[in-house]
C-alpha atoms as a PDB file:
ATOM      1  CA  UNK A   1     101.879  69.723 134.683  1.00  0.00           C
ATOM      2  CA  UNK A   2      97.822  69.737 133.769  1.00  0.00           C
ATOM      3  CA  UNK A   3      97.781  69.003 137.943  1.00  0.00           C
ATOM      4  CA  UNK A   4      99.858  72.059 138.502  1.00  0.00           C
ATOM      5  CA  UNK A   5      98.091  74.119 135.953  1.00  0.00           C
ATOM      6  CA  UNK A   6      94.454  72.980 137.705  1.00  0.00           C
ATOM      7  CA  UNK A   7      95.893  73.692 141.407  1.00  0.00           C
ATOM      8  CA  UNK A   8      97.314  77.494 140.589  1.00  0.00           C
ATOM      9  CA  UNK A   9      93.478  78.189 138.532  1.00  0.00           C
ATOM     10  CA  UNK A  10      91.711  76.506 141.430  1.00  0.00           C
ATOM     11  CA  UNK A  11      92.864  76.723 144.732  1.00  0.00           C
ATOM     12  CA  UNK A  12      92.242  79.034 147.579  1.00  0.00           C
ATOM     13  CA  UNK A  13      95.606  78.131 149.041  1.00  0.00           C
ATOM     14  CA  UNK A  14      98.143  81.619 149.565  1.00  0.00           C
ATOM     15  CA  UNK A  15     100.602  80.596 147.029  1.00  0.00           C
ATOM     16  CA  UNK A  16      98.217  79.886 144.287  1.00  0.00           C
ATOM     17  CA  UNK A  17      96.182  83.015 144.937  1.00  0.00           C
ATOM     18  CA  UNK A  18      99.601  84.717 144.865  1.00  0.00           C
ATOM     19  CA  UNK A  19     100.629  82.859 141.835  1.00  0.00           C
ATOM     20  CA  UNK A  20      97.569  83.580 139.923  1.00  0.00           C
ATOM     21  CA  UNK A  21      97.784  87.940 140.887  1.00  0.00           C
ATOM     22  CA  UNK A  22     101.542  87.229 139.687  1.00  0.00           C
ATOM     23  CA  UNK A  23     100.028  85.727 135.811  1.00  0.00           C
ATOM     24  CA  UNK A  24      97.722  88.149 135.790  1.00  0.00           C
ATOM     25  CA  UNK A  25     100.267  90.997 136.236  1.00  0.00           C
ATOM     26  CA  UNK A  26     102.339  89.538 133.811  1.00  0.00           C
ATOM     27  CA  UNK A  27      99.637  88.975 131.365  1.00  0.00           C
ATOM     28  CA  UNK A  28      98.587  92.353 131.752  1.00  0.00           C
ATOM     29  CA  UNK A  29     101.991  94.554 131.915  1.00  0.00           C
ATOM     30  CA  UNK A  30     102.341  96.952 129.034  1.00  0.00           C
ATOM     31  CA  UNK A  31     105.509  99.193 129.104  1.00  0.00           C
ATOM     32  CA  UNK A  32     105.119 103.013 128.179  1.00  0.00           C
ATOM     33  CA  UNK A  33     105.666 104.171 124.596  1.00  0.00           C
ATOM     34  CA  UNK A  34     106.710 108.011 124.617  1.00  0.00           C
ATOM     35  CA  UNK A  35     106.556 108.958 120.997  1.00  0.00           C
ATOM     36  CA  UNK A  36     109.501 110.827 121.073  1.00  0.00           C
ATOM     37  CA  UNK A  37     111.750 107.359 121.110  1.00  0.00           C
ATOM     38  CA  UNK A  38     109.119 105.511 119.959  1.00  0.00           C
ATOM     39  CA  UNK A  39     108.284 107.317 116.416  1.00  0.00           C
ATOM     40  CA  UNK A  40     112.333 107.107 115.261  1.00  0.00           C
ATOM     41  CA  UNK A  41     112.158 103.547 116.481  1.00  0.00           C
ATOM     42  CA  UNK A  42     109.306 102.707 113.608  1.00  0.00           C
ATOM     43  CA  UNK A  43     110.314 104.824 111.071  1.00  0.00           C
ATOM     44  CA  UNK A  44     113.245 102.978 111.614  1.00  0.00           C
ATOM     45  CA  UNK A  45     111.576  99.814 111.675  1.00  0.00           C
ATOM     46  CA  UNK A  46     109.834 100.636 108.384  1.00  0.00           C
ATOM     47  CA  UNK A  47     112.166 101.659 106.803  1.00  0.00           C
ATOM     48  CA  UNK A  48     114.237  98.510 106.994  1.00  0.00           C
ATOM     49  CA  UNK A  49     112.098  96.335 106.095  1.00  0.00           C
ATOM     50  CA  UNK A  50     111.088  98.513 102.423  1.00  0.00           C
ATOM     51  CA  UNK A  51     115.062  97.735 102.093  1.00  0.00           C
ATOM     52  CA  UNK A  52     114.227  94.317 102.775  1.00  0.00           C
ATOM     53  CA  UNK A  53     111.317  94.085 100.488  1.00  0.00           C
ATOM     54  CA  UNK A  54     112.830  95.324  97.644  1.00  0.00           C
ATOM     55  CA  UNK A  55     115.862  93.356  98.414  1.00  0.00           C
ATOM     56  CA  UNK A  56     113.831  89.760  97.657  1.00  0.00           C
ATOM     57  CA  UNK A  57     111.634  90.845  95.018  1.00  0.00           C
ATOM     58  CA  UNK A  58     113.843  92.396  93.036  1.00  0.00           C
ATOM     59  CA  UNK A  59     116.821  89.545  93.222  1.00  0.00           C
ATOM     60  CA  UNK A  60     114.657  86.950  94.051  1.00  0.00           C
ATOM     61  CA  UNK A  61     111.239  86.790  93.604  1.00  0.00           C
ATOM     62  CA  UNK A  62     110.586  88.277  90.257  1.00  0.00           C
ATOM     63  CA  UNK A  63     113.319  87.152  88.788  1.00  0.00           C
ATOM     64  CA  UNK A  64     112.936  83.396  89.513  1.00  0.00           C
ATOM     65  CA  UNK A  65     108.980  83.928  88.774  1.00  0.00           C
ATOM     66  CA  UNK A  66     110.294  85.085  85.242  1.00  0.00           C
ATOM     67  CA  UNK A  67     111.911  81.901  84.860  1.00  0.00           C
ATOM     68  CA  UNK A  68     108.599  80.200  85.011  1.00  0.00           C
ATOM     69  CA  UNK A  69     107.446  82.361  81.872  1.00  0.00           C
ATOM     70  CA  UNK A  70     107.272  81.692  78.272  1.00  0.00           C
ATOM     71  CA  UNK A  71     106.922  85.439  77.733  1.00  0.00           C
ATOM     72  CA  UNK A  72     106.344  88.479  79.847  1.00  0.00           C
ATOM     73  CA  UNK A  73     106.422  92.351  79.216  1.00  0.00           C
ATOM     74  CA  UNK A  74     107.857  95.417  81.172  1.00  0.00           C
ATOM     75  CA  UNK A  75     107.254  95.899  84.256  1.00  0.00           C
ATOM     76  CA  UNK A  76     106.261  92.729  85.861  1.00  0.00           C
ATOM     77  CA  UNK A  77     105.952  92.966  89.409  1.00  0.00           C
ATOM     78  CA  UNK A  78     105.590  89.567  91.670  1.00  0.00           C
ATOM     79  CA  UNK A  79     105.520  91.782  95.382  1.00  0.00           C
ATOM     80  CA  UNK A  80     107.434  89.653  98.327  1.00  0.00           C
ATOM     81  CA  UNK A  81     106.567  86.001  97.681  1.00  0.00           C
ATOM     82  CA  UNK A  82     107.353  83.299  94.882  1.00  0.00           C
ATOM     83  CA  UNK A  83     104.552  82.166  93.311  1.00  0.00           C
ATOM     84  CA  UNK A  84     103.570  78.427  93.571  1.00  0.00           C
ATOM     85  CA  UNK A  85     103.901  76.935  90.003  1.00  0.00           C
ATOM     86  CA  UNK A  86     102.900  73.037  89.700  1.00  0.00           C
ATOM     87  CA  UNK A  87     103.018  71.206  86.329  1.00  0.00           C
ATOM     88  CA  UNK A  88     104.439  72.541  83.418  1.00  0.00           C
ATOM     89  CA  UNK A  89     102.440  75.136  80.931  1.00  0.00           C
ATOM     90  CA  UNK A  90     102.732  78.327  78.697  1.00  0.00           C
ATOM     91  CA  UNK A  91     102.250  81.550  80.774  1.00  0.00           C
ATOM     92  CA  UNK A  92     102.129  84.880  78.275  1.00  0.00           C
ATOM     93  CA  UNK A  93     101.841  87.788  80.630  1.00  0.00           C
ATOM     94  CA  UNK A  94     101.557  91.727  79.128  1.00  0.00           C
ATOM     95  CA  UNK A  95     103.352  95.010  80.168  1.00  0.00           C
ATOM     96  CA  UNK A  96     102.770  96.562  83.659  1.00  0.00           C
ATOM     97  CA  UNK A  97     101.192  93.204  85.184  1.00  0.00           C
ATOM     98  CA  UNK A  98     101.472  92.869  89.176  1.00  0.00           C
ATOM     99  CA  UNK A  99     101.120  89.682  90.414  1.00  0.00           C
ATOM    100  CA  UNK A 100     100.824  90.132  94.043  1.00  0.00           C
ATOM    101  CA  UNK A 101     101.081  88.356  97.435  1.00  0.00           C
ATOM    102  CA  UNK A 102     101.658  84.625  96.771  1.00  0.00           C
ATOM    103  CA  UNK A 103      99.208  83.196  93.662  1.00  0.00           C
ATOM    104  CA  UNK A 104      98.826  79.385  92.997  1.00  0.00           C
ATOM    105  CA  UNK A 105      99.008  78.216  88.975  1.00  0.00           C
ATOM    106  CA  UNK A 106      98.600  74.854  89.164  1.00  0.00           C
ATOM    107  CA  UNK A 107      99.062  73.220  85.136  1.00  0.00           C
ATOM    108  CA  UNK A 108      97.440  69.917  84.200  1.00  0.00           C
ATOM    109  CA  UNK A 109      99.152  68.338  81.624  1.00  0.00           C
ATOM    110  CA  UNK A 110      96.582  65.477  81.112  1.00  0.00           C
ATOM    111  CA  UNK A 111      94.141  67.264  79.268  1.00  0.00           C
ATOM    112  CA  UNK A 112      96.165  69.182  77.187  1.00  0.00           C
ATOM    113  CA  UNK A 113      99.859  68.795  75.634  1.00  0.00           C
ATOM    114  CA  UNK A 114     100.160  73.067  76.484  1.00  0.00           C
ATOM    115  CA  UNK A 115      97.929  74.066  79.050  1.00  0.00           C
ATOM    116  CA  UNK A 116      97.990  78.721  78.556  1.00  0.00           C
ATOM    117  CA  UNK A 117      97.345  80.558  81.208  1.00  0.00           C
ATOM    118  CA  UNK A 118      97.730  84.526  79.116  1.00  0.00           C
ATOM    119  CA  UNK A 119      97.173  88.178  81.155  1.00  0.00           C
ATOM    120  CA  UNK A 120      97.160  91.229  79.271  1.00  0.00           C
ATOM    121  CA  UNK A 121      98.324  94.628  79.970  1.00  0.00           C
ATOM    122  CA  UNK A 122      97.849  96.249  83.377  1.00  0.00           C
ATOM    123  CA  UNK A 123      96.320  93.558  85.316  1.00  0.00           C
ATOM    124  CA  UNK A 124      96.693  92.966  88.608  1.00  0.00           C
ATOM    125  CA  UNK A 125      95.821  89.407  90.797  1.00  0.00           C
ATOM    126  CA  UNK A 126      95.919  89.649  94.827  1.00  0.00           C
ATOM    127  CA  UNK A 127      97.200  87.981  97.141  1.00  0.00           C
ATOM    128  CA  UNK A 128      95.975  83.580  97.585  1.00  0.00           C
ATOM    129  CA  UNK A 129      94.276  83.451  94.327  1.00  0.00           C
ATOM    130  CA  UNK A 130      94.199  79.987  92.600  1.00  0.00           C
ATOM    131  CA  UNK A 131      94.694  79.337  88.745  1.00  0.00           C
ATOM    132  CA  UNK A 132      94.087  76.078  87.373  1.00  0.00           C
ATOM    133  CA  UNK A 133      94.496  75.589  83.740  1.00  0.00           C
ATOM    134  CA  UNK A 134      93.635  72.435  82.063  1.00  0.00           C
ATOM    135  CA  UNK A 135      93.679  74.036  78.562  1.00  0.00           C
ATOM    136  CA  UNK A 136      93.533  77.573  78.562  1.00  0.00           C
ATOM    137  CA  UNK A 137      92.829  80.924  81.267  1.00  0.00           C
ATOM    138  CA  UNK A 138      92.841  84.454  79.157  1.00  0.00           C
ATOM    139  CA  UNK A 139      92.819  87.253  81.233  1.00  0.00           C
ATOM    140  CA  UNK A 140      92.539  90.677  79.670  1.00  0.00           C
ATOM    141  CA  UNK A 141      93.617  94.055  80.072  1.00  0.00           C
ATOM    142  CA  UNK A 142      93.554  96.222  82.780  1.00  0.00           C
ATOM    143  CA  UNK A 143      91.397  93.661  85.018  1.00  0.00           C
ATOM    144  CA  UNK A 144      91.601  93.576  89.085  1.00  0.00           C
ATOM    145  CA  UNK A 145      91.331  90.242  90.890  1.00  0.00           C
ATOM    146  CA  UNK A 146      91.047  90.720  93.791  1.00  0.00           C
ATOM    147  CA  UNK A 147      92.352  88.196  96.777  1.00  0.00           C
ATOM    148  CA  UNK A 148      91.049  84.735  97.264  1.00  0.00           C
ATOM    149  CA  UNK A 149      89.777  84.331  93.924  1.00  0.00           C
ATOM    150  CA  UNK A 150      89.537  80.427  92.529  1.00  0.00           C
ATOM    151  CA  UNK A 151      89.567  80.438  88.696  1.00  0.00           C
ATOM    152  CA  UNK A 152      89.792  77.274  86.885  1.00  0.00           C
ATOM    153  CA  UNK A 153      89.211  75.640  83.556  1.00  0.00           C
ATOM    154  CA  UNK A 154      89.251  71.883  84.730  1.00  0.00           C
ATOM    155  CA  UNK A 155      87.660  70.119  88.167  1.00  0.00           C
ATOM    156  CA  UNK A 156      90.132  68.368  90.120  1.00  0.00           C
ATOM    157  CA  UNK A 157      87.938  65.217  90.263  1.00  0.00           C
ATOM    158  CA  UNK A 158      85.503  63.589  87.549  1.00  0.00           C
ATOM    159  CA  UNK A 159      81.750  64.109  88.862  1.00  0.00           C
ATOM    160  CA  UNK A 160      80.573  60.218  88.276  1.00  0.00           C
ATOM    161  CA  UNK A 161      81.039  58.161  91.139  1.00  0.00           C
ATOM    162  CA  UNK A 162      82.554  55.396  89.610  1.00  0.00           C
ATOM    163  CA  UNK A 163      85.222  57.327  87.343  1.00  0.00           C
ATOM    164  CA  UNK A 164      86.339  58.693  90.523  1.00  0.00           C
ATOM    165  CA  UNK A 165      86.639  55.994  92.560  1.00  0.00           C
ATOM    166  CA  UNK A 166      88.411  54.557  89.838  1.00  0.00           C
ATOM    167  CA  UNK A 167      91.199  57.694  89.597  1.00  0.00           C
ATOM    168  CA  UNK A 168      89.664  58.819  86.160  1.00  0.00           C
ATOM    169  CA  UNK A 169      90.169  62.236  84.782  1.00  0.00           C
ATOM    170  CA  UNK A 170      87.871  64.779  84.066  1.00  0.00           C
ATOM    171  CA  UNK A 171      86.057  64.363  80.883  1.00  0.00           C
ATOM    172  CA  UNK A 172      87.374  66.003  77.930  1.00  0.00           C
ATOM    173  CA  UNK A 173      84.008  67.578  77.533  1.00  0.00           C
ATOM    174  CA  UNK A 174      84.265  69.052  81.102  1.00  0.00           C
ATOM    175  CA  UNK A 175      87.207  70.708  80.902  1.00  0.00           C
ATOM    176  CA  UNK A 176      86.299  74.185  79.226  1.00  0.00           C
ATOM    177  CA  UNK A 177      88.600  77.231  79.325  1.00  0.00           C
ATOM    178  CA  UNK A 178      88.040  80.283  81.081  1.00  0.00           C
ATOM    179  CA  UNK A 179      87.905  83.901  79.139  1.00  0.00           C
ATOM    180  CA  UNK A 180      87.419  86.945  81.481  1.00  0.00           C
ATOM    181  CA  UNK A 181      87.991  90.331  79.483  1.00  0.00           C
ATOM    182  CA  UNK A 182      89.190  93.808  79.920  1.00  0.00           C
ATOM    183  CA  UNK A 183      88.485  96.324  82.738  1.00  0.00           C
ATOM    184  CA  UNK A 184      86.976  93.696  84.566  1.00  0.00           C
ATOM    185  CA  UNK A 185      86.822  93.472  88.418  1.00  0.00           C
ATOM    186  CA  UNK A 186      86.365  90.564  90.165  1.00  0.00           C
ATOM    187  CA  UNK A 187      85.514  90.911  94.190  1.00  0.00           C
ATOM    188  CA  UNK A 188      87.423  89.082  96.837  1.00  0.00           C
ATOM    189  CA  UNK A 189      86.767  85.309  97.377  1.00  0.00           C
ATOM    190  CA  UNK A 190      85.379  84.541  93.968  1.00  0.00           C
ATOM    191  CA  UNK A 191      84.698  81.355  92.309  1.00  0.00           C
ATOM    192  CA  UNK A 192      85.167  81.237  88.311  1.00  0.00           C
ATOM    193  CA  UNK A 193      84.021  77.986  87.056  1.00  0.00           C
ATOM    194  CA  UNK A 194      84.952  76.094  83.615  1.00  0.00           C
ATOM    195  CA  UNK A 195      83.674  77.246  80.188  1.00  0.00           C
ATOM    196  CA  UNK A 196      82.873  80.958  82.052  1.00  0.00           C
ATOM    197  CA  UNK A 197      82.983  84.157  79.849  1.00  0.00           C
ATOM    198  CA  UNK A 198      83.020  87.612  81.675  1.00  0.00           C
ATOM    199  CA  UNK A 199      82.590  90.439  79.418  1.00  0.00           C
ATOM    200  CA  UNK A 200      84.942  93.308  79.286  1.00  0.00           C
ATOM    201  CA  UNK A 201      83.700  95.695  82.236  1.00  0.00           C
ATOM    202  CA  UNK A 202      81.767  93.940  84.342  1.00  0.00           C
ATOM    203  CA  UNK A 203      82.029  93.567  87.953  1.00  0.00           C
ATOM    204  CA  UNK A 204      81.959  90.260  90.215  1.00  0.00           C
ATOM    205  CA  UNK A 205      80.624  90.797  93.606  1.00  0.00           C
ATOM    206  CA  UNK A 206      82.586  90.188  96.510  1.00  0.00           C
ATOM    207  CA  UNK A 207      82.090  85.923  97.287  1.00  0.00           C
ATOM    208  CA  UNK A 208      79.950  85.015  93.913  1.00  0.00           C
ATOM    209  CA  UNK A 209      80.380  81.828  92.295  1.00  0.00           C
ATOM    210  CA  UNK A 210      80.387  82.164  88.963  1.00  0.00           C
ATOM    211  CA  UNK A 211      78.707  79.210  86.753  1.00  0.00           C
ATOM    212  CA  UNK A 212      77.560  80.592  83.478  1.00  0.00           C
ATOM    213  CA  UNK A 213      78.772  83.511  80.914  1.00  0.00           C
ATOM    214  CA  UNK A 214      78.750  87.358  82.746  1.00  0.00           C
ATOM    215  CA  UNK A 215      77.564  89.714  79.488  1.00  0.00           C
ATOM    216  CA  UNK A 216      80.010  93.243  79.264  1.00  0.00           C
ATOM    217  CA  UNK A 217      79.368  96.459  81.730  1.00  0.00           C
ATOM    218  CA  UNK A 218      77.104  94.600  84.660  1.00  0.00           C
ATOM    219  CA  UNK A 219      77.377  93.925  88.275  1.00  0.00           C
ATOM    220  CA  UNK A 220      76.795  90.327  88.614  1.00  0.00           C
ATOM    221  CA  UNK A 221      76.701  88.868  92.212  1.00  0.00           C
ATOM    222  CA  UNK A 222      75.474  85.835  94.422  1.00  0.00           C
ATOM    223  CA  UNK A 223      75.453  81.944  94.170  1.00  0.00           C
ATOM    224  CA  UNK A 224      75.380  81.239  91.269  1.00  0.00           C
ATOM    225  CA  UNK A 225      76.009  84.600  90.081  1.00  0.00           C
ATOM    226  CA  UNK A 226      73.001  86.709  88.394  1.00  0.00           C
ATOM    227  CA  UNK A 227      73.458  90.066  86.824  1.00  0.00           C
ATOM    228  CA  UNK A 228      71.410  92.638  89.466  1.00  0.00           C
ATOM    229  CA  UNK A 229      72.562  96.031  87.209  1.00  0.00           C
ATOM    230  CA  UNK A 230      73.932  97.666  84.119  1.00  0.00           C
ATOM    231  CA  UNK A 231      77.114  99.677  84.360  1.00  0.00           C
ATOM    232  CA  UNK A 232      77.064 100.750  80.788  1.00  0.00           C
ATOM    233  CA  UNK A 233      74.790 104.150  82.189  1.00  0.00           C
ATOM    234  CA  UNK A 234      75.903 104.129  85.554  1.00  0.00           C
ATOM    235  CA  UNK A 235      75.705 101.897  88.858  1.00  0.00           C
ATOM    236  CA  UNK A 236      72.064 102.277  89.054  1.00  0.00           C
ATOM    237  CA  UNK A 237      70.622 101.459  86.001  1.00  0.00           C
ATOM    238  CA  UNK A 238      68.569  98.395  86.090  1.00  0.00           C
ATOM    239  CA  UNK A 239      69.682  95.518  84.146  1.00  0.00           C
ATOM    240  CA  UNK A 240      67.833  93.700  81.309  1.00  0.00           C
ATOM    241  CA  UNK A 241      66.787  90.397  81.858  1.00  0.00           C
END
């Protein structure tokens, strides 16, 4: 076959110049669209799959997501996938919380008998974040997390060598849980590292890996993460150092 494959792309023989104008054609052949039978066809389309959509979240998704909880409020919206829940822990989650795309809460029962992972009121986490909760991840009100976003309150691996050759866990020290408050907006492709406070309305640039406590009302961004401004007066105001 690779022989084959080598003649038609290499040879000047007729039938492999005719073979390669044939893939080419073929590679390149596009059918026409005319709108008029082409709009009805994806409106169609569209709506079909909504149907479809609401079909699995409603009667499957969120349902067997519930299941998972210790306690949730009304409204709780899971969007089109079910979540990935490992380990066994207490999730509290408030009224009006959408947990979209498909999340990750991984619960590690070794450093803690009841590992809590709480979100308040009108929060919303995208699509691939990560949760780990050793002890304990509170989330507050009315907070966006955007997609991609790694929050945990416990490494996966003990930092000496020699502990983790030897399949230790983490130090009890080490594991430190996470508090991130209300209003708060955390940018795509975050990191949130153990022991981390964010103050109520501050704002995590897009790909900062956060290290060390966020005060309330600032932009914080970069690796590690430094506040830059001061949202309490508006988007430009310098912030204090």
């Amino acid at each position: 076959m690779a022989s084959l494959r080598r003649y038609v792309a290499l040879s000047d023989d007729r039938l492999a110049r005719v073979l390669r104008r044939l893939y080419r054609w073929v590679a390149g052949y596009s059918l026409p669209a005319p709108r008029l039978l082409t709009y009805p066809a994806l409106q169609l389309f569209l709506a079909l799959r909504s149907v479809y959509y609401f079909i699995v979240r409603v009667f499957f998704c969120e349902p067997l997501f519930k299941a998972y909880c210790t306690k949730y409020g009304r409204n709780l919206h899971t969007g089109v996938y079910l979540h990935w829940v490992v380990g066994r822990g207490t999730i509290i989650l408030g009224n009006d919380v959408l947990l979209d795309g498909k999340i990750g809460f991984s619960f590690a029962a070794r450093y803690s008998e009841n590992p809590t992972l709480e979100i308040g009121d009108g929060t919303g986490i995208g699509h691939n974040c990560s949760l780990t909760v050793g002890k304990r991840i509170t989330i507050g009100k009315h907070t966006r997390i955007a997609s991609g976003v790694r929050i945990f309150d416990a490494s996966g691996h003990p930092t000496n060598p020699a502990d983790r050759l030897a399949g230790l866990p983490v130090p009890e020290q080490d594991v430190r849980p996470v508090t991130i408050g209300d209003n708060v907006w955390i940018g795509i492709n975050c990191i949130i590292h153990p022991g981390v406070t964010i103050g109520d309305g501050s704002v995590i640039s897009a790909g900062s890996v956060v290290t060390s406590n966020v005060a309330p009302n600032v932009l914080a961004m970069g690796n590690p993460a430094r506040q830059v401004l001061s949202l309490a007066d508006g988007p430009s105001s310098p912030c204090k150092r």
